[in-house]
Protein backbone atom coordinates (compact mmCIF):
# COMPACT_ATOMS: atom_id res chain seq x y z
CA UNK A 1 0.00 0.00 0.00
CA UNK A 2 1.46 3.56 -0.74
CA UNK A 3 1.50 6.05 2.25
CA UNK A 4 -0.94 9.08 2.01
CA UNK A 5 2.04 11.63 1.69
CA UNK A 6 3.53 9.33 -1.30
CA UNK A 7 0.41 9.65 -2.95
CA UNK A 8 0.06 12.90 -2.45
CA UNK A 9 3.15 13.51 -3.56
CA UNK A 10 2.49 11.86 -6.55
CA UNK A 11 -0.98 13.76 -7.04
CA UNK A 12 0.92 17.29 -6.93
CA UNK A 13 3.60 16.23 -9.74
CA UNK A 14 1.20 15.12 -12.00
CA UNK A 15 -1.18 18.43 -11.03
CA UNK A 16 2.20 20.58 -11.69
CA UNK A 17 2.78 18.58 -14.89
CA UNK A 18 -0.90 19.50 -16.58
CA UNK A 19 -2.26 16.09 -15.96
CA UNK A 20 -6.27 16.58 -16.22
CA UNK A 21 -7.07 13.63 -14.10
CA UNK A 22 -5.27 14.32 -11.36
CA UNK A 23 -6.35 18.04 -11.64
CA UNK A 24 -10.07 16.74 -11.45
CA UNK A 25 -9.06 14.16 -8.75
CA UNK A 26 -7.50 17.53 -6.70
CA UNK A 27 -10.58 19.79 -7.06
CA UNK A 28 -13.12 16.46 -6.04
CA UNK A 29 -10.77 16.42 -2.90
CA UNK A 30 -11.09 20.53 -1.90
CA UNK A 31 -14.86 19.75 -2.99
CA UNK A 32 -15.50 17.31 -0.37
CA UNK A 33 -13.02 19.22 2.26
CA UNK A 34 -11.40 16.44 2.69
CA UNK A 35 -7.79 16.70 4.30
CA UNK A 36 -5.87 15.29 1.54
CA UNK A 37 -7.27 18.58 -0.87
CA UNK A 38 -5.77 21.06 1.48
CA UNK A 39 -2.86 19.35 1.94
CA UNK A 40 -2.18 19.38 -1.99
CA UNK A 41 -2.96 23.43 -2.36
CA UNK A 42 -0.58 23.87 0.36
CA UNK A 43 2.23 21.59 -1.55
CA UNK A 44 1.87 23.71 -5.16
CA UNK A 45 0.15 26.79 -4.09
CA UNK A 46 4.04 28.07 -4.68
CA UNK A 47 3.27 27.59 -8.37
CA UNK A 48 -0.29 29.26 -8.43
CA UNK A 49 0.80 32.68 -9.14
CA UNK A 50 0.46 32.99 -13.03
CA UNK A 51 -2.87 32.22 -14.16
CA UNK A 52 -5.74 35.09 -14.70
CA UNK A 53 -8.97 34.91 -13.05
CA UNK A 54 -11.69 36.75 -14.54
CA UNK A 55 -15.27 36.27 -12.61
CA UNK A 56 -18.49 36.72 -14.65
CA UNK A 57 -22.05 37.16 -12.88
CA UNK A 58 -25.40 38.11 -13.30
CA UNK A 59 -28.88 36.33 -13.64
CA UNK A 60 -29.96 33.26 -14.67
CA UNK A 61 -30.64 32.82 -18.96
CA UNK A 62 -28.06 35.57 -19.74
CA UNK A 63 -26.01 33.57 -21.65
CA UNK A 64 -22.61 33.34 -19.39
CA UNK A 65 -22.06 30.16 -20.32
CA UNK A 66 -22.48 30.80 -23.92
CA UNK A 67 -20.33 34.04 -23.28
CA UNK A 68 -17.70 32.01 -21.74
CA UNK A 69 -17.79 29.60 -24.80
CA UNK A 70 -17.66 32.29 -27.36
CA UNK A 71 -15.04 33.96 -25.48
CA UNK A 72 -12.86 30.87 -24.89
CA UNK A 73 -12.58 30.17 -28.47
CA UNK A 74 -10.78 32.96 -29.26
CA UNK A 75 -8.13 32.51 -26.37
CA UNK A 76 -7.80 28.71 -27.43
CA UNK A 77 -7.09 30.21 -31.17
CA UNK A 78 -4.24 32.05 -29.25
CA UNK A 79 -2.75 28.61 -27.38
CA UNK A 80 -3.65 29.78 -24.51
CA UNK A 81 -4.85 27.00 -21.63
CA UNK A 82 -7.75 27.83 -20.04
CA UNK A 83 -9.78 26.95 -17.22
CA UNK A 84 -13.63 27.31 -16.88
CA UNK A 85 -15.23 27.11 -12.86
CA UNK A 86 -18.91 27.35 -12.94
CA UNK A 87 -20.34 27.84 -9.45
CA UNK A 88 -24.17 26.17 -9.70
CA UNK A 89 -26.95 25.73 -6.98
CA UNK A 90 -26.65 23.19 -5.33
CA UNK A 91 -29.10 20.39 -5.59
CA UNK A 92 -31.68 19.64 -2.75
CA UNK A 93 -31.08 15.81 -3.08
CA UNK A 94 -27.88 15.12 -4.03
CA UNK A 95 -25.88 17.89 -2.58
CA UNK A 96 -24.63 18.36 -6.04
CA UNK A 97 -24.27 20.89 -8.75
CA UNK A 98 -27.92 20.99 -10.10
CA UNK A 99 -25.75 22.15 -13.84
CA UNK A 100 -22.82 19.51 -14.90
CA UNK A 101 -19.97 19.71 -16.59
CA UNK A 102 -21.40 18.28 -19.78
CA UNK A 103 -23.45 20.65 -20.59
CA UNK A 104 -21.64 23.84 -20.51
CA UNK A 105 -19.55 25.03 -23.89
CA UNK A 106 -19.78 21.43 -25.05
CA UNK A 107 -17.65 21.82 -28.21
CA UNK A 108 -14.92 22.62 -25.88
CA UNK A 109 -15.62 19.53 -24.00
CA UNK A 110 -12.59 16.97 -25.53
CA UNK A 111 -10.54 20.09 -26.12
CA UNK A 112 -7.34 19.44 -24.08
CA UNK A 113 -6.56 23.01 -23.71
CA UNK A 114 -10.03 23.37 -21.78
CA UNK A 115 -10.67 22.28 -18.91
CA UNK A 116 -14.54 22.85 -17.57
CA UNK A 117 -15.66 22.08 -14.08
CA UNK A 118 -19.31 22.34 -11.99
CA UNK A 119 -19.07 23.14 -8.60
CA UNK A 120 -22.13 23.32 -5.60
CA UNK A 121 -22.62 26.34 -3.95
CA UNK A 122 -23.79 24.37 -0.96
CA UNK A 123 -25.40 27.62 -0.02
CA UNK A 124 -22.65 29.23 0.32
CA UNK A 125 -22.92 33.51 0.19
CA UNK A 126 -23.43 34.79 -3.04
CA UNK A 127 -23.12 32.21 -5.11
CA UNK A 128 -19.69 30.88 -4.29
CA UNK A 129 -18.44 27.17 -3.08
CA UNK A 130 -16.14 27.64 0.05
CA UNK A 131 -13.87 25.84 -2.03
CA UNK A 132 -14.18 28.26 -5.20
CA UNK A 133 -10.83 29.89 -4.73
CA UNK A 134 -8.85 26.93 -3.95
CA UNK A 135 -10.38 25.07 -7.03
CA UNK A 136 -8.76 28.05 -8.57
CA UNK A 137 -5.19 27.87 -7.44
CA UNK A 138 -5.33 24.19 -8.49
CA UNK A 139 -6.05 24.92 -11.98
CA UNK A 140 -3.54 27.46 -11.87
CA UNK A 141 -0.96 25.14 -10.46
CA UNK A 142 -2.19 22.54 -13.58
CA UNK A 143 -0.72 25.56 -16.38
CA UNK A 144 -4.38 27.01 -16.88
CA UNK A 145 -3.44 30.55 -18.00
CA UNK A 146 -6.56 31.99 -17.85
CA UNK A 147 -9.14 31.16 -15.85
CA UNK A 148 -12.97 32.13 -16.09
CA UNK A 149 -15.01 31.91 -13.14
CA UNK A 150 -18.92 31.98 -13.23
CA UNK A 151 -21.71 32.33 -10.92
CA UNK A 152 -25.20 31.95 -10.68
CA UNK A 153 -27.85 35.21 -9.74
CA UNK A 154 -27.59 38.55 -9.36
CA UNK A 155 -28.05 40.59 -6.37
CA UNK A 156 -26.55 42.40 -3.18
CA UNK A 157 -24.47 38.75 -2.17
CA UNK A 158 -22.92 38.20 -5.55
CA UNK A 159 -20.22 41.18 -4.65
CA UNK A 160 -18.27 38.54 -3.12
CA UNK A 161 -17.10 37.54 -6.45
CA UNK A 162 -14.88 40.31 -6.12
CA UNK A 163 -13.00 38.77 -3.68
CA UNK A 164 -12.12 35.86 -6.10
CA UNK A 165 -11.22 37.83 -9.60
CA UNK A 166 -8.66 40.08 -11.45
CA UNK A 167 -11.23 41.28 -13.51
CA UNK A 168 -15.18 41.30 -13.09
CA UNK A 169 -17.72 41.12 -15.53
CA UNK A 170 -21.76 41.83 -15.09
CA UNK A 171 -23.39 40.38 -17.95
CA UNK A 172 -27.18 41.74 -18.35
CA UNK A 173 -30.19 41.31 -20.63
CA UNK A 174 -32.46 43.64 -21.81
CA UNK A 175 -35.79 43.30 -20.83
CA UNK A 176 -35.14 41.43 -17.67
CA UNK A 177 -36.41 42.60 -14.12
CA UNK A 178 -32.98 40.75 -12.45
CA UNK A 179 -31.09 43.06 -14.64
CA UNK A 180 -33.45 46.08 -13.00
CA UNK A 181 -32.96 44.37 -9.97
CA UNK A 182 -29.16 44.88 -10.24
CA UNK A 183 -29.33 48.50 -10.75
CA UNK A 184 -31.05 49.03 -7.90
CA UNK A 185 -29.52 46.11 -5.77
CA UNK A 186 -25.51 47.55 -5.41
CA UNK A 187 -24.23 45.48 -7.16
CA UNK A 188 -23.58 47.67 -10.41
CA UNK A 189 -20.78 48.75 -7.75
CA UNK A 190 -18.52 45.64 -8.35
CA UNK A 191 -18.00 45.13 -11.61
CA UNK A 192 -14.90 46.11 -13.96
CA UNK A 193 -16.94 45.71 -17.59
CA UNK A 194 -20.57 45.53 -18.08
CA UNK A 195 -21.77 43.34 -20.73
CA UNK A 196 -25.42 43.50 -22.79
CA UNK A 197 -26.01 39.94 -23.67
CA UNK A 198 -28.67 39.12 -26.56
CA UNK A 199 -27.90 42.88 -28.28
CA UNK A 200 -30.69 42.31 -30.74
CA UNK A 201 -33.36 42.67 -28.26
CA UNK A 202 -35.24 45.76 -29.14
CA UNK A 203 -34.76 47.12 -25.32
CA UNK A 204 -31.24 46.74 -25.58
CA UNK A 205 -30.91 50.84 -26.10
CA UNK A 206 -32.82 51.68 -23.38
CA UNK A 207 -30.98 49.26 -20.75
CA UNK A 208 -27.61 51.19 -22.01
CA UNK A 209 -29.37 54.11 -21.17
CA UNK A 210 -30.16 53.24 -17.98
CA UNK A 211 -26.56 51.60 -17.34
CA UNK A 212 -24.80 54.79 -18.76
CA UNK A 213 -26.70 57.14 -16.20
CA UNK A 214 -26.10 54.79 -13.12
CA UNK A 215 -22.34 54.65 -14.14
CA UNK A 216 -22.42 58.79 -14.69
CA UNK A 217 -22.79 58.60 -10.82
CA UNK A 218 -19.51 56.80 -10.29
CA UNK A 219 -16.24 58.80 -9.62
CA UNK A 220 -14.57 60.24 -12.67
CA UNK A 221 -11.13 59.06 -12.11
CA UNK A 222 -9.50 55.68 -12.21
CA UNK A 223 -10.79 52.88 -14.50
CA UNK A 224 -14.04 53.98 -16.21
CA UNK A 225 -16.55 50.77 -16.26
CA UNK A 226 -17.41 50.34 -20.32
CA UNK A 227 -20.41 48.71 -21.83
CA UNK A 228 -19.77 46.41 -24.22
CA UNK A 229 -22.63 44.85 -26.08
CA UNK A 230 -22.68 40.89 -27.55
CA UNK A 231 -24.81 38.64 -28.90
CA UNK A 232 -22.90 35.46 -27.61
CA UNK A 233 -24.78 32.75 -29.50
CA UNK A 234 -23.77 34.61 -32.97
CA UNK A 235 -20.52 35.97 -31.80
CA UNK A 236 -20.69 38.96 -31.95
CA UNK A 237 -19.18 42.29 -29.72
CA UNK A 238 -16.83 38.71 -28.29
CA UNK A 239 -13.83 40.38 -29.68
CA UNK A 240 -14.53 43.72 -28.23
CA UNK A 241 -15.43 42.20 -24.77
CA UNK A 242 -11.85 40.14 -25.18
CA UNK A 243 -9.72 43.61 -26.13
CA UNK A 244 -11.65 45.56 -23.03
CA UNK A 245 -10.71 42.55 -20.77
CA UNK A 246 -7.10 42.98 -21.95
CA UNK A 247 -7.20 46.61 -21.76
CA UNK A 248 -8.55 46.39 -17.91
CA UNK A 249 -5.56 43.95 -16.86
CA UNK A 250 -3.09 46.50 -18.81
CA UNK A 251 -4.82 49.63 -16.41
CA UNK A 252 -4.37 47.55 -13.45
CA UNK A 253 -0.52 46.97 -14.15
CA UNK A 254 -0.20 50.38 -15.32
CA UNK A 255 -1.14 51.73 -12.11
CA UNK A 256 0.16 49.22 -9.69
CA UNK A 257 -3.09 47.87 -8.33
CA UNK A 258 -3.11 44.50 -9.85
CA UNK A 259 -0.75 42.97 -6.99
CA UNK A 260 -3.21 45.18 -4.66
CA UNK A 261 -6.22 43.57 -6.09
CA UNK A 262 -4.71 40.47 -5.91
CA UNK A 263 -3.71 40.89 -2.24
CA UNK A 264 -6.94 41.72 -1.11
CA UNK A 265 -8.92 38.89 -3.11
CA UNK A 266 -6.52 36.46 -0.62
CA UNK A 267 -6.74 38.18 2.45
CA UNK A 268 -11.06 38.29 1.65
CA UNK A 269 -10.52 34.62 1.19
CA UNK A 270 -8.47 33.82 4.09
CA UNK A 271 -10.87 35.85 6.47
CA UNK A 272 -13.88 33.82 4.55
CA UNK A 273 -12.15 30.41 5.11
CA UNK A 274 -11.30 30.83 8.81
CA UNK A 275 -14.94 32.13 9.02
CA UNK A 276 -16.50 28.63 8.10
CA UNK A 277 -14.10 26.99 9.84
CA UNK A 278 -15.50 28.34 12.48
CA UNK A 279 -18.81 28.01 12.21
CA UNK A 280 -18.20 24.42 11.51
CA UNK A 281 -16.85 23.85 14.53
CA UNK A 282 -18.92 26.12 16.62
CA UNK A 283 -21.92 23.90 15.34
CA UNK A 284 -20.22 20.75 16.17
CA UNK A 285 -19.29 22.36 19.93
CA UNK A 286 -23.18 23.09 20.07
CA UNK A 287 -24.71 20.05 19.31
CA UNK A 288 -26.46 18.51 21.77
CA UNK A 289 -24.81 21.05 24.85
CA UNK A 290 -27.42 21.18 27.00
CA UNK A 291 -26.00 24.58 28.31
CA UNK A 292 -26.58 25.74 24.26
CA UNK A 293 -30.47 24.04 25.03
CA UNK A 294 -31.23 26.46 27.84
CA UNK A 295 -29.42 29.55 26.32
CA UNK A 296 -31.90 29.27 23.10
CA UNK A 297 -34.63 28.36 25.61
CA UNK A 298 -33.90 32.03 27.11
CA UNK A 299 -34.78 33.19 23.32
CA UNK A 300 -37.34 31.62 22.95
CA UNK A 301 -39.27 32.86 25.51
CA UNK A 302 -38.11 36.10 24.67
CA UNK A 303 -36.46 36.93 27.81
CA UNK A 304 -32.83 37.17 26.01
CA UNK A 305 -32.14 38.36 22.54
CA UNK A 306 -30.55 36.82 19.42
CA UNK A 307 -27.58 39.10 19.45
CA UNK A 308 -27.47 39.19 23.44
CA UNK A 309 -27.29 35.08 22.79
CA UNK A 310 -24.74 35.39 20.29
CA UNK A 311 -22.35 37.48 22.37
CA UNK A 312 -22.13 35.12 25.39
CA UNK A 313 -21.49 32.42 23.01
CA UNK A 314 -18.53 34.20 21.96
CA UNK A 315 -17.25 35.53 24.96
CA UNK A 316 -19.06 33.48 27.93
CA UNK A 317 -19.44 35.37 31.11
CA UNK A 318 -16.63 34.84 33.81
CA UNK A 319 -17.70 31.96 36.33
């Protein structure tokens, strides 16, 4: 029998050497939080520091997945290796992403260059998999160069996206109350471009309208949000959205705030990680303390409040 750390070992020199199976085998193992997965990110996150992550949001039908197709295409006609995360609800019976892999930008599916994987959200906040970021830095440490990261919804929790992505894109559809939704919902506050999907709708000129006069609100200086509009099934406005991309990660290195970015997406994840680690245990410590039993009793009956309960949890009164 071959000891864990041999096999481990093995797992992070095929990983480093591009080998899809044992990239898949990796991100099943941060997936399921099991040991072994952590252990690997921690042997080649040293090698995780090249690939680009852009994140794409926004409500369900607007065509990310197509977008993402479309777009990956034209960075496979330039060699580059990608990488494709899609972060789907999770399923209410098998714990699983409700969307698989098979499904999404299927004539990149045997495409060696491309590698596609489904992820549950599990419920996590705003659309994101605890284990989003580390799936990341695996297919980073596999060669991906480029790395496109999409979740499902729209709305105030998907601005933790940010905390995962070089480069952000909102894509919106005319016509659509989510895409209302997002103007009103804060999120319009998080992304880098914003993208009109399905450009031939006949409202697409008055959601640019409306876009345009919530961006005239923003701060003049710095990077100035464009609109770029596409029509992903046909292809088109997918070479402008790819030069805007390029020219965003060129404005970030031009003014220094691409390592910036890049530190605060890790510390947001670190902070996030320790967070559930956390509550894990702090729900394992709970169950079944009687002491927990009577506290809740308290609230309950309304003689102690939630955030009253919460705080003696955290800090328990001196004996």
């Amino acid at each position: 029998m071959i000891p864990a750390a041999m096999a481990d070992s093995e797992l992070a020199r095929r990983l480093l050497g591009g080998d899809r199976r044992a990239l898949a085998r990796a991100i099943t193992l941060v997936a399921d939080d099991d040991p072994a997965g952590w252990e690997l990110v921690r042997e080649v996150y040293p090698h995780t520091a090249g690939a680009r992550v852009v994140g794409f949001t926004g409500p369900p039908g607007a065509g990310k997945s197509t977008l993402i197709g479309a777009l990956t295409r034209r960075r496979r006609a330039l060699g580059r290796q990608i990488g494709v995360l899609s972060i789907d609800p999770t399923s209410p019976f098998s714990g699983g992403a409700v969307l698989g892999d098979r499904i999404r930008l299927s004539e990149h599916f045997l495409d060696p260059g491309v590698f596609i994987r489904s992820m549950a959200t599990r419920g996590a906040l705003g659309g994101l998999a605890e284990a989003a970021l580390q799936a990341t830095l695996l297919m980073a440490a596999a060669g991906r160069e480029e790395i496109f990261l999409e979740t499902v919804g729209v709305g105030q929790a998907e601005v933790d996206i940010a905390g995962h992505a070089d480069s952000i894109v909102l894509v919106l559809v005319p016509g659509s109350g989510d895409s209302v939704q997002a103007l009103k919902a804060g999120v319009m506050e998080i992304p880098d471009v914003l993208v009109v999907n399905k450009a031939e709708h006949p409202l697409t000129d008055v959601l640019v309208r409306e876009l345009r006069g919530t961006l005239s609100l923003a701060p003049a200086d710095g990077w100035q949000v464009p609109i770029v509009r596409t029509d992903a099934i046909a292809g088109t406005g997918v070479e402008e959205l790819e030069r805007v991309l390029e020219a965003h990660r060129l404005a970030l290195e031009q003014a220094g705030t691409l390592a910036e970015r890049r530190r605060r997406n890790l510390r947001n994840e670190v902070i996030e990680l320790a967070g559930a680690r956390l509550r894990r245990r702090l729900r394992e410590r709970l169950a079944g303390d009687q002491s927990f039993e009577r506290l809740l009793d308290e609230v309950v009956a309304r003689r102690l409040d939630p955030a009253s309960a919460a705080a003696s949890l955290i800090d328990p009164p001196a004996a």
